[in-house]
PDB file of N, CA and C in Angstrom:
ATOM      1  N   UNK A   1     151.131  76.627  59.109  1.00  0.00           N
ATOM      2  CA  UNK A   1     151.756  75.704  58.192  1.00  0.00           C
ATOM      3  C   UNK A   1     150.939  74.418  58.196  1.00  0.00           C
ATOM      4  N   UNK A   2     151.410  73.290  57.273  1.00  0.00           N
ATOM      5  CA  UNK A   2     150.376  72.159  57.265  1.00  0.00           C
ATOM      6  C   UNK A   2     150.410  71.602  58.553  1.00  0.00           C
ATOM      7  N   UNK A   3     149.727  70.602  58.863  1.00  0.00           N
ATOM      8  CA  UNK A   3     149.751  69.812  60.252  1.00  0.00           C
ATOM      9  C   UNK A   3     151.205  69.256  60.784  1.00  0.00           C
ATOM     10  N   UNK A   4     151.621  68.648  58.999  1.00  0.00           N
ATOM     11  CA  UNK A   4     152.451  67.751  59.094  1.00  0.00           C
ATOM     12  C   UNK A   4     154.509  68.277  59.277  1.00  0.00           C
ATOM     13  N   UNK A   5     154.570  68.277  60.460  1.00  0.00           N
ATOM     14  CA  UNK A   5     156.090  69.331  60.777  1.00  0.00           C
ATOM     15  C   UNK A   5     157.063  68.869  60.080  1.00  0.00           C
ATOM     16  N   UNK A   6     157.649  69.555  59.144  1.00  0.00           N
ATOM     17  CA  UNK A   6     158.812  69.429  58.287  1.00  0.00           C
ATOM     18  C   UNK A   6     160.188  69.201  58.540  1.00  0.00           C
ATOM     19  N   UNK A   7     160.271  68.198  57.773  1.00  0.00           N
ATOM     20  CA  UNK A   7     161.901  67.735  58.613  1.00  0.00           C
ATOM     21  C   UNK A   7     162.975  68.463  58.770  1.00  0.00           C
ATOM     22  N   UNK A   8     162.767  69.488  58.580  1.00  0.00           N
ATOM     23  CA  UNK A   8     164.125  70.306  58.849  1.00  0.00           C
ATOM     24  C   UNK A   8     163.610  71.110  60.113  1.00  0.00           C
ATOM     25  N   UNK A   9     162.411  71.415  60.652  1.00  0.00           N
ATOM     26  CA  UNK A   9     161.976  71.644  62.027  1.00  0.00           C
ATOM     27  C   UNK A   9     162.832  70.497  63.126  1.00  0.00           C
ATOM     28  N   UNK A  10     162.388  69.297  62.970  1.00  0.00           N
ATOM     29  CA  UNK A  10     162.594  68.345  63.563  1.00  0.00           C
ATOM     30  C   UNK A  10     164.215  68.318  63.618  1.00  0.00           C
ATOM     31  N   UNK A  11     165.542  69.033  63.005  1.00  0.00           N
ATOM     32  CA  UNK A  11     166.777  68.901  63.393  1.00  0.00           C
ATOM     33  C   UNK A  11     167.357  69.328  64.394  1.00  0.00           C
ATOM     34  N   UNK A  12     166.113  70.179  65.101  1.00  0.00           N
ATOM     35  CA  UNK A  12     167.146  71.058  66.138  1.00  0.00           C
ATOM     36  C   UNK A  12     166.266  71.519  66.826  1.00  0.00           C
ATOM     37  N   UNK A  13     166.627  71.569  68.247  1.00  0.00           N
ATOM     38  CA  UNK A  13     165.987  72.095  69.348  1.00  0.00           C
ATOM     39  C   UNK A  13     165.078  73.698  68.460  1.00  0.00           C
ATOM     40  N   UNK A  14     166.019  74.722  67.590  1.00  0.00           N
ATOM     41  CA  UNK A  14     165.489  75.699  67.407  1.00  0.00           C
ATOM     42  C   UNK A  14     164.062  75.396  66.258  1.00  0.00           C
ATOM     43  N   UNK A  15     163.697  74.177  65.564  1.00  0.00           N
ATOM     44  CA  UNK A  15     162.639  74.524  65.027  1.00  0.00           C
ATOM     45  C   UNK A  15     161.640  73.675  66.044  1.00  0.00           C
ATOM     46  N   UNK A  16     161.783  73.113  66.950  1.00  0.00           N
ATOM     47  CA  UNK A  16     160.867  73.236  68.324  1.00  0.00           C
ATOM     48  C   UNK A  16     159.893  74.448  68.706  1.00  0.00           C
ATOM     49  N   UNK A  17     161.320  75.155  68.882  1.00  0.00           N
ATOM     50  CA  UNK A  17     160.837  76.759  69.487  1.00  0.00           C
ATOM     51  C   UNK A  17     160.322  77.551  68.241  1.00  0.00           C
ATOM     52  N   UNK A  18     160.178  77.509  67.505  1.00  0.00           N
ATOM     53  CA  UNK A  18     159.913  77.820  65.977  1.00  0.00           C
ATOM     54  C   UNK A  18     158.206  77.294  65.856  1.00  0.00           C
ATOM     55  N   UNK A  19     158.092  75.885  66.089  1.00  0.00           N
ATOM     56  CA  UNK A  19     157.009  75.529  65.926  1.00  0.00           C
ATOM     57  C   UNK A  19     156.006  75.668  66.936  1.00  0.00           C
ATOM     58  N   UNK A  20     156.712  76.031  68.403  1.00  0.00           N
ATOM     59  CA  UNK A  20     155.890  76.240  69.385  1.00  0.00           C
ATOM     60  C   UNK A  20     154.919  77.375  69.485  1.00  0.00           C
ATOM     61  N   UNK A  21     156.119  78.404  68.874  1.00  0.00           N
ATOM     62  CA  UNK A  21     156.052  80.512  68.527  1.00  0.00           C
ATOM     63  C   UNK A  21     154.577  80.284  67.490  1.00  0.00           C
ATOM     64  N   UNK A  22     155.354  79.187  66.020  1.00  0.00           N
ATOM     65  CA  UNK A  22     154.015  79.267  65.160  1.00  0.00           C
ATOM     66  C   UNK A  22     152.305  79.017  65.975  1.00  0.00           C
ATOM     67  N   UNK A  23     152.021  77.839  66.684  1.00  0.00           N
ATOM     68  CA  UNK A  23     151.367  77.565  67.078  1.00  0.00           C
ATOM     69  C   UNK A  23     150.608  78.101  68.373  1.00  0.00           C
ATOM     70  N   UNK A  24     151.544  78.926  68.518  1.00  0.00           N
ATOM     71  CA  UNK A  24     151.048  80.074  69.484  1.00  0.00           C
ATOM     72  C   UNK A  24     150.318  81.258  68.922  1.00  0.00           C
ATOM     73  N   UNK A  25     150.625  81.422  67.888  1.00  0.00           N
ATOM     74  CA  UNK A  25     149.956  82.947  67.145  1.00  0.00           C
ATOM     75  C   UNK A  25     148.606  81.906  66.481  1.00  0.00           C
ATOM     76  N   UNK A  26     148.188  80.429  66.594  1.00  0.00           N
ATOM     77  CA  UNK A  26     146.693  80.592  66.584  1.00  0.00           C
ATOM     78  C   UNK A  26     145.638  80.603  67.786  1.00  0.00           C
ATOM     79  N   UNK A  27     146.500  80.465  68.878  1.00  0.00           N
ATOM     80  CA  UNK A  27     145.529  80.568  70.197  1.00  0.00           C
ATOM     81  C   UNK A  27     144.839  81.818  70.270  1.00  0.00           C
ATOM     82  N   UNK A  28     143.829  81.482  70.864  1.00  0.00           N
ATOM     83  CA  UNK A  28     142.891  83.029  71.070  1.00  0.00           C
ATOM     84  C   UNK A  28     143.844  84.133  71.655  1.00  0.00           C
ATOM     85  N   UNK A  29     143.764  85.077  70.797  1.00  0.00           N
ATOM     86  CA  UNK A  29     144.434  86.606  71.662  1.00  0.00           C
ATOM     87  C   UNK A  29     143.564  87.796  71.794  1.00  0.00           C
ATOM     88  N   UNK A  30     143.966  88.832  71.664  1.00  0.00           N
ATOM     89  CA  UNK A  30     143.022  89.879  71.259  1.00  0.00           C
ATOM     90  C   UNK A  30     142.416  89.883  70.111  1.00  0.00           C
ATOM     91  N   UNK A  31     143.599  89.825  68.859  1.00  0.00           N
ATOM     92  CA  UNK A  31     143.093  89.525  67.432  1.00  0.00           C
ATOM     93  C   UNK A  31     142.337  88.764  67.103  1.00  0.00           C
ATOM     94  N   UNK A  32     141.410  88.670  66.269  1.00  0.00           N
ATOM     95  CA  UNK A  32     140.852  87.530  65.959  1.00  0.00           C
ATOM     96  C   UNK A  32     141.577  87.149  64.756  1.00  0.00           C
ATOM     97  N   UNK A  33     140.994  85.648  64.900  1.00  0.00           N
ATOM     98  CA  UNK A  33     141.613  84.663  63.489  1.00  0.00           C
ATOM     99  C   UNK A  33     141.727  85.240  62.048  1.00  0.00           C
ATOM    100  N   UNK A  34     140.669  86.350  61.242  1.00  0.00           N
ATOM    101  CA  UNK A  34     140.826  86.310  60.416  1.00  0.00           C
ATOM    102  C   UNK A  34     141.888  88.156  60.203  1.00  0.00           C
ATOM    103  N   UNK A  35     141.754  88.420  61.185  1.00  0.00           N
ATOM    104  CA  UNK A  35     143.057  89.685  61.340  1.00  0.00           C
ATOM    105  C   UNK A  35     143.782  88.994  61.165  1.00  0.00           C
ATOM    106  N   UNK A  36     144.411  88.298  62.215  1.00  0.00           N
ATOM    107  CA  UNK A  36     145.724  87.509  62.257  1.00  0.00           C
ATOM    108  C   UNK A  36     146.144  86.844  60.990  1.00  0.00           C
ATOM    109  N   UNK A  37     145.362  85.362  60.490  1.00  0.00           N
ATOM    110  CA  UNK A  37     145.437  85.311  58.710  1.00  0.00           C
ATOM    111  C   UNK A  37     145.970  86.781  57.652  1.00  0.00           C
ATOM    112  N   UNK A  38     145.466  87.629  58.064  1.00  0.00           N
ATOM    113  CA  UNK A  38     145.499  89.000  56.843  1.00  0.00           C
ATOM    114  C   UNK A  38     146.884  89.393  57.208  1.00  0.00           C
ATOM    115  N   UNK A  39     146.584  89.628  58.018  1.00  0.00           N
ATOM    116  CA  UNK A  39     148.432  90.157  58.826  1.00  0.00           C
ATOM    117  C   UNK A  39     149.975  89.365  57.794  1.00  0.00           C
ATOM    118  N   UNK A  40     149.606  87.912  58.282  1.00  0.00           N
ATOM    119  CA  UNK A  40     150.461  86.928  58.181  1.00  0.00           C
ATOM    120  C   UNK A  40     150.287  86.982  56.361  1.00  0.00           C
ATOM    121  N   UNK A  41     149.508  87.073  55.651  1.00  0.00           N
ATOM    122  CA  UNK A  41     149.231  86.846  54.457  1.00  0.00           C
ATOM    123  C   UNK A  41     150.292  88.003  53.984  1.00  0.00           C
ATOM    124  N   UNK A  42     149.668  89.413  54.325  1.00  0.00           N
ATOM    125  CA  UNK A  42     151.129  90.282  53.846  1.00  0.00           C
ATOM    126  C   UNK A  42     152.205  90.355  54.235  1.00  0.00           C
ATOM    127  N   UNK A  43     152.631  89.795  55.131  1.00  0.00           N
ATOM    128  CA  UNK A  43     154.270  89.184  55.688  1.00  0.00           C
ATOM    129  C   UNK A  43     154.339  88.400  54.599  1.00  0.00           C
ATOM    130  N   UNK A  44     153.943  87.587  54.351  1.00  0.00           N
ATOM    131  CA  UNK A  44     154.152  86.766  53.709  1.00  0.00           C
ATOM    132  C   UNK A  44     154.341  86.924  52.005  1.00  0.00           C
ATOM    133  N   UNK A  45     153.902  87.944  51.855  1.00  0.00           N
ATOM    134  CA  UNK A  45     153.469  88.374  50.525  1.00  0.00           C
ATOM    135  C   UNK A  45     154.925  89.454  50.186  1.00  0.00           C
ATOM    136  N   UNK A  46     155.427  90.395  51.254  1.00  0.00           N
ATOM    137  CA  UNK A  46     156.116  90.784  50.855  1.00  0.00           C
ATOM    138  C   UNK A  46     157.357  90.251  51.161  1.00  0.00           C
ATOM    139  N   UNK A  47     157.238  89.456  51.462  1.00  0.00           N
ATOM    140  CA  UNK A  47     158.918  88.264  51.747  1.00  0.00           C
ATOM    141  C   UNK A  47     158.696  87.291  50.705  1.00  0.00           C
ATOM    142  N   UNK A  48     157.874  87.309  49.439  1.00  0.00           N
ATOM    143  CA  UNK A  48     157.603  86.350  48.593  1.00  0.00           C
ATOM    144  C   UNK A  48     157.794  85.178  48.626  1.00  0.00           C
ATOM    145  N   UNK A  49     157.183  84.432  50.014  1.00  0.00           N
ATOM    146  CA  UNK A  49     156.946  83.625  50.428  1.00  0.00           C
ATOM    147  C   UNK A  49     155.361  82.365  49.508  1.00  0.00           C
ATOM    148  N   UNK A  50     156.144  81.791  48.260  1.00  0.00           N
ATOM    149  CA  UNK A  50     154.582  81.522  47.538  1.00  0.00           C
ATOM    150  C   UNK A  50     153.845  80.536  48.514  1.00  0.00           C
ATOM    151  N   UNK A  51     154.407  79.240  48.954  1.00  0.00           N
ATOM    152  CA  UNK A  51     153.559  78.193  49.874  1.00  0.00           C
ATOM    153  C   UNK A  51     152.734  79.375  51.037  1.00  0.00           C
ATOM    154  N   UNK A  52     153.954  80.657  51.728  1.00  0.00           N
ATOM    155  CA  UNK A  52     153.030  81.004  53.250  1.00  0.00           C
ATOM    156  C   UNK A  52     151.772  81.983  52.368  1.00  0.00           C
ATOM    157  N   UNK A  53     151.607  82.425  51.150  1.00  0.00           N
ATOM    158  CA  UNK A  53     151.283  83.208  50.414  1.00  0.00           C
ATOM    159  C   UNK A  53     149.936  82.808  50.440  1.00  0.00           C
ATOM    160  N   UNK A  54     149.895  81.545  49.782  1.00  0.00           N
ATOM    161  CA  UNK A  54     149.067  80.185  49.600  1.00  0.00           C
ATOM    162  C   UNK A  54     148.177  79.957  50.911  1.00  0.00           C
ATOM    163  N   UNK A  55     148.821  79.662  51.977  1.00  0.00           N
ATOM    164  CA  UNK A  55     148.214  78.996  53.235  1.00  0.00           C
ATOM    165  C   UNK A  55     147.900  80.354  53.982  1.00  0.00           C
ATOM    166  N   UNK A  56     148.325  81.360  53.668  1.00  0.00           N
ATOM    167  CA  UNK A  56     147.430  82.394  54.495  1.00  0.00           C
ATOM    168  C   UNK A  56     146.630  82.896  54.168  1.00  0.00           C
ATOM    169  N   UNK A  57     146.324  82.707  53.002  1.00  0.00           N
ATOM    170  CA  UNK A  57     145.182  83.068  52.008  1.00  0.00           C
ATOM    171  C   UNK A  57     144.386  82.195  52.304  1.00  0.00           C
ATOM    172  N   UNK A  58     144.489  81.432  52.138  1.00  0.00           N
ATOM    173  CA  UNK A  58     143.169  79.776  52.758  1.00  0.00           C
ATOM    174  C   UNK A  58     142.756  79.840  54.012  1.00  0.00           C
ATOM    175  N   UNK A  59     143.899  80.148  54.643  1.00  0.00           N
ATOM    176  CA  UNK A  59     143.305  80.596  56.260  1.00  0.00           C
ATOM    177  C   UNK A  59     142.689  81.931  56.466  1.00  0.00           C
ATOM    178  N   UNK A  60     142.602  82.646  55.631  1.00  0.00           N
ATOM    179  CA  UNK A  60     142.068  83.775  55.734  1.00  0.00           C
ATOM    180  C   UNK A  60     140.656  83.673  55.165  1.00  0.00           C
ATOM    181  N   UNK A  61     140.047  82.815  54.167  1.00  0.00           N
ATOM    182  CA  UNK A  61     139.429  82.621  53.949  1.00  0.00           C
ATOM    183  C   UNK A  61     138.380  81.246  54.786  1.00  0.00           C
ATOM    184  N   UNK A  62     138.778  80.969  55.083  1.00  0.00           N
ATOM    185  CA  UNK A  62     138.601  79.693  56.622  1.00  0.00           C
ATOM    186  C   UNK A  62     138.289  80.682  57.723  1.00  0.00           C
ATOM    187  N   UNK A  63     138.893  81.690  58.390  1.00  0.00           N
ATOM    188  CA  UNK A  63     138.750  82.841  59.365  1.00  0.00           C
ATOM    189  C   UNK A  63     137.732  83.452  59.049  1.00  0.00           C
ATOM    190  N   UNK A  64     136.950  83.197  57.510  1.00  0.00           N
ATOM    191  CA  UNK A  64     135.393  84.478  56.638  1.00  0.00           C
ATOM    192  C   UNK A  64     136.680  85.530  56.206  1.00  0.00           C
ATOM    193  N   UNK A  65     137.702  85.866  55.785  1.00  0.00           N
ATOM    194  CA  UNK A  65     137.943  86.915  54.975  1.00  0.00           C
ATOM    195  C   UNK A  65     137.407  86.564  53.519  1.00  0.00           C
ATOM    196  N   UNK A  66     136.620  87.946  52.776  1.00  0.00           N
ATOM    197  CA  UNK A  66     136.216  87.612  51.385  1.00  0.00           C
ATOM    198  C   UNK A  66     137.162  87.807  50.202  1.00  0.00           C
ATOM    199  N   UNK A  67     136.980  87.417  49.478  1.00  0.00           N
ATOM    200  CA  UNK A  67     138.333  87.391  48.421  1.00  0.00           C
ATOM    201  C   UNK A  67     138.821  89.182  48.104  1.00  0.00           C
ATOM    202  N   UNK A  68     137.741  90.283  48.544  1.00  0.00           N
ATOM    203  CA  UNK A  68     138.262  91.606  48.422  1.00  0.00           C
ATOM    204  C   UNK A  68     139.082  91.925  49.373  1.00  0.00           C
ATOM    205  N   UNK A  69     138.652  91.461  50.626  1.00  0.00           N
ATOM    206  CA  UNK A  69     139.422  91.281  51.769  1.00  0.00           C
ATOM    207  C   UNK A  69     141.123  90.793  51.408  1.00  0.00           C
ATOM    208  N   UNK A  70     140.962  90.035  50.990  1.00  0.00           N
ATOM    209  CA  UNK A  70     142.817  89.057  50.503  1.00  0.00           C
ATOM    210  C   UNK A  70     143.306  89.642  49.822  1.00  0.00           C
ATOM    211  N   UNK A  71     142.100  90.610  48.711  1.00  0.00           N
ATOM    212  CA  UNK A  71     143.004  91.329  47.491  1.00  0.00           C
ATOM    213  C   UNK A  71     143.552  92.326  48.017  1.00  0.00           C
ATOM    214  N   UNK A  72     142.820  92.739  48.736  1.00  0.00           N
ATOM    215  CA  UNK A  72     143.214  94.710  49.494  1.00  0.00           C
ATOM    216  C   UNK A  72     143.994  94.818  50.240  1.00  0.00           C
ATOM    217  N   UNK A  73     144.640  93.232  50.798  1.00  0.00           N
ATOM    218  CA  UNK A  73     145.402  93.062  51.815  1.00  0.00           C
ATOM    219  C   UNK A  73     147.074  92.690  51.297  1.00  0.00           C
ATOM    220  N   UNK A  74     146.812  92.097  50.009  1.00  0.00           N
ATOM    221  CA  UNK A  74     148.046  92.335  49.063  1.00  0.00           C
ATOM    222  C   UNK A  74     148.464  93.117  48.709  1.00  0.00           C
ATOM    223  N   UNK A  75     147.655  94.456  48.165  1.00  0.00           N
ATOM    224  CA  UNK A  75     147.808  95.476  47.490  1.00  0.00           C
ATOM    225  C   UNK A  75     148.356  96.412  48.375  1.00  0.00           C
ATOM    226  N   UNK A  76     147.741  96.529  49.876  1.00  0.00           N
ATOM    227  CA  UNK A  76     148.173  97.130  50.448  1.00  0.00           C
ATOM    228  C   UNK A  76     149.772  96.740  51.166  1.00  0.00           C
ATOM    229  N   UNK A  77     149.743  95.954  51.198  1.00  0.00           N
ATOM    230  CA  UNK A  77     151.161  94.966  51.500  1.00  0.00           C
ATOM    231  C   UNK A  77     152.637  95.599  50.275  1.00  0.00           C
ATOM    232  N   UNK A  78     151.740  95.684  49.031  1.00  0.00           N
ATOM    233  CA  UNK A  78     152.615  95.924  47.742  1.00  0.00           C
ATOM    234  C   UNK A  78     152.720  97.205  48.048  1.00  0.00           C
ATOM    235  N   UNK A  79     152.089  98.014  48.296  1.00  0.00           N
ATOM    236  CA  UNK A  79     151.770  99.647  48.331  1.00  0.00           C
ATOM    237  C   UNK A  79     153.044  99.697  49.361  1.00  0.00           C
ATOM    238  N   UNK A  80     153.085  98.875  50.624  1.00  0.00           N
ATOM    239  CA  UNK A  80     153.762  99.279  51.762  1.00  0.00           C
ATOM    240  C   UNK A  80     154.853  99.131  51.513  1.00  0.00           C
ATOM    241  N   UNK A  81     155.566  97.692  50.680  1.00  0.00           N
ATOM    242  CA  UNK A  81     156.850  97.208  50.960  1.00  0.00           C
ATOM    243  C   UNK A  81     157.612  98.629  49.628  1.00  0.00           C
ATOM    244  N   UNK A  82     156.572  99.357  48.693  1.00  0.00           N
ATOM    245  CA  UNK A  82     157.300 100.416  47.743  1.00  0.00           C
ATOM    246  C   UNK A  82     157.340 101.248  48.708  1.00  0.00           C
ATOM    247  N   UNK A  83     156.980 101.470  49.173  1.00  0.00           N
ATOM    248  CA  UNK A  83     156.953 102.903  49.848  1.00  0.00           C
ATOM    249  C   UNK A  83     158.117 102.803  50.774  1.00  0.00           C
ATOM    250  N   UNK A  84     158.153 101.475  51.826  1.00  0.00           N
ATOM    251  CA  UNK A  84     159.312 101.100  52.163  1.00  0.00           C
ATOM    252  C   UNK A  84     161.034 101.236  51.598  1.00  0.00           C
ATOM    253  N   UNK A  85     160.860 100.624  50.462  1.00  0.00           N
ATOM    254  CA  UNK A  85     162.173 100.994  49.303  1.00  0.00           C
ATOM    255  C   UNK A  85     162.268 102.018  49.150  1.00  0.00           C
ATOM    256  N   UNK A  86     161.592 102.776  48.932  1.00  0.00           N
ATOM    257  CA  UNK A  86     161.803 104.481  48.304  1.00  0.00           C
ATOM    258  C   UNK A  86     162.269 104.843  49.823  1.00  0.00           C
ATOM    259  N   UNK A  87     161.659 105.243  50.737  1.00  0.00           N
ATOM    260  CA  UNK A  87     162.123 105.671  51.765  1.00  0.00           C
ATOM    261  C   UNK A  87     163.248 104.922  52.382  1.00  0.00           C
ATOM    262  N   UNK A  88     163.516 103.877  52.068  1.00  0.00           N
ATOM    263  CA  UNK A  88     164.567 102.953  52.350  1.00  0.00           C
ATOM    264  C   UNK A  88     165.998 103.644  52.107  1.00  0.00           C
ATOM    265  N   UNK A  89     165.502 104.036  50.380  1.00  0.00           N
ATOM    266  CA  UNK A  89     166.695 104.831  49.710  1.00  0.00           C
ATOM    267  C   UNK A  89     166.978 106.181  49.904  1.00  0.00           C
ATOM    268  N   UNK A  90     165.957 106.831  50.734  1.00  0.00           N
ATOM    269  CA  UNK A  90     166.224 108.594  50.325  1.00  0.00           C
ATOM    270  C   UNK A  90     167.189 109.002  50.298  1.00  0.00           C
ATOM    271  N   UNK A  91     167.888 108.956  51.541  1.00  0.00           N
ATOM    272  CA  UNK A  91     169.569 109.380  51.605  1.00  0.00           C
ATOM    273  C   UNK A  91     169.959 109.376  50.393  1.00  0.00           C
ATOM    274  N   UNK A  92     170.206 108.255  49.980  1.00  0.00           N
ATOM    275  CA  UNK A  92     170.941 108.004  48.594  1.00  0.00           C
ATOM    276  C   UNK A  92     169.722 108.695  47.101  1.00  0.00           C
ATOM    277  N   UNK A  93     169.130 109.085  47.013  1.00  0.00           N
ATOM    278  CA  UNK A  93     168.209 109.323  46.375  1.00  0.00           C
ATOM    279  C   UNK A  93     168.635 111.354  46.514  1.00  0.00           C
ATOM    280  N   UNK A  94     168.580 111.790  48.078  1.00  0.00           N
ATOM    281  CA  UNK A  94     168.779 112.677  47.682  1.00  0.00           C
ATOM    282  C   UNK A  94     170.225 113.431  47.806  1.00  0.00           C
ATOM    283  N   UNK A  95     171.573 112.603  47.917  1.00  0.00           N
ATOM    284  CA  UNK A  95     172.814 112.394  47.992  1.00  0.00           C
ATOM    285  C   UNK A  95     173.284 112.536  46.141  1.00  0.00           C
ATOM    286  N   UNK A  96     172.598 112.075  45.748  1.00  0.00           N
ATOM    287  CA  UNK A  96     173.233 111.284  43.950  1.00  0.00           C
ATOM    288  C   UNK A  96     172.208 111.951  43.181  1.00  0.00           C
ATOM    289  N   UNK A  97     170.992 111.968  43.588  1.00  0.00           N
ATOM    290  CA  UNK A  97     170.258 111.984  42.544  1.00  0.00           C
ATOM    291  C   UNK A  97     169.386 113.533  42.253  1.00  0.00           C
ATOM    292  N   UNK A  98     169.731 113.960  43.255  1.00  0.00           N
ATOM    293  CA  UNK A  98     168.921 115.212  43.379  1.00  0.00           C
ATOM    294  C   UNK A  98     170.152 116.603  42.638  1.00  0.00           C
ATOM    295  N   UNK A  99     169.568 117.808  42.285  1.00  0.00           N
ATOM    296  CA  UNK A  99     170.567 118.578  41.894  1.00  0.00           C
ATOM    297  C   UNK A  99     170.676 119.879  42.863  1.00  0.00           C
ATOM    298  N   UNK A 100     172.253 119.938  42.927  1.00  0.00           N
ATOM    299  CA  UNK A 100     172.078 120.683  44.188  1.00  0.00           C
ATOM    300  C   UNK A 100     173.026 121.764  43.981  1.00  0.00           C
TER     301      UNK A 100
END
């Protein structure tokens, strides 16, 4: 997120721990920076999140991801969260909709 911590962080002990968690997923881990960016970009993408959408894309590109990199990482994000729904629904899909 930007540098600058948002006042609704600042109301409560829990966006402390909120901002601590954020600032922890940029310390060195196994992942490197521009995994981690890509990751966070399709979280972000399929929770239609436009600002985290925005800033993980910039950071992904700040990390060296190339703009095919960001695209393939949406698409695949879009690919996942359908595939998600459909299988989300089967039960009901093959409960109602199927002929039996």
């Amino acid at each position: 997120m930007a540098d600058e911590i948002p006042w609704y962080l600042k109301q409560s002990s829990l966006g402390a721990g909120y901002q601590y968690f954020s600032n922890s997923a940029g310390q060195k881990t196994v992942l490197d920076a521009k995994t981690k960016e890509l990751i966070r970009l399709a979280v972000a993408s399929v929770f239609r999140c436009k600002h985290c959408t925005e800033h993980h894309a910039k950071g992904a590109v700040a990390a060296g991801a190339t703009k095919q990199e960001i695209a393939e990482t949406i698409l695949l994000s879009a690919l996942q969260a359908a595939g998600t729904q459909l299988n989300w629904h089967k039960e009901f899909f093959e409960e109602f909709l199927t002929d039996k």
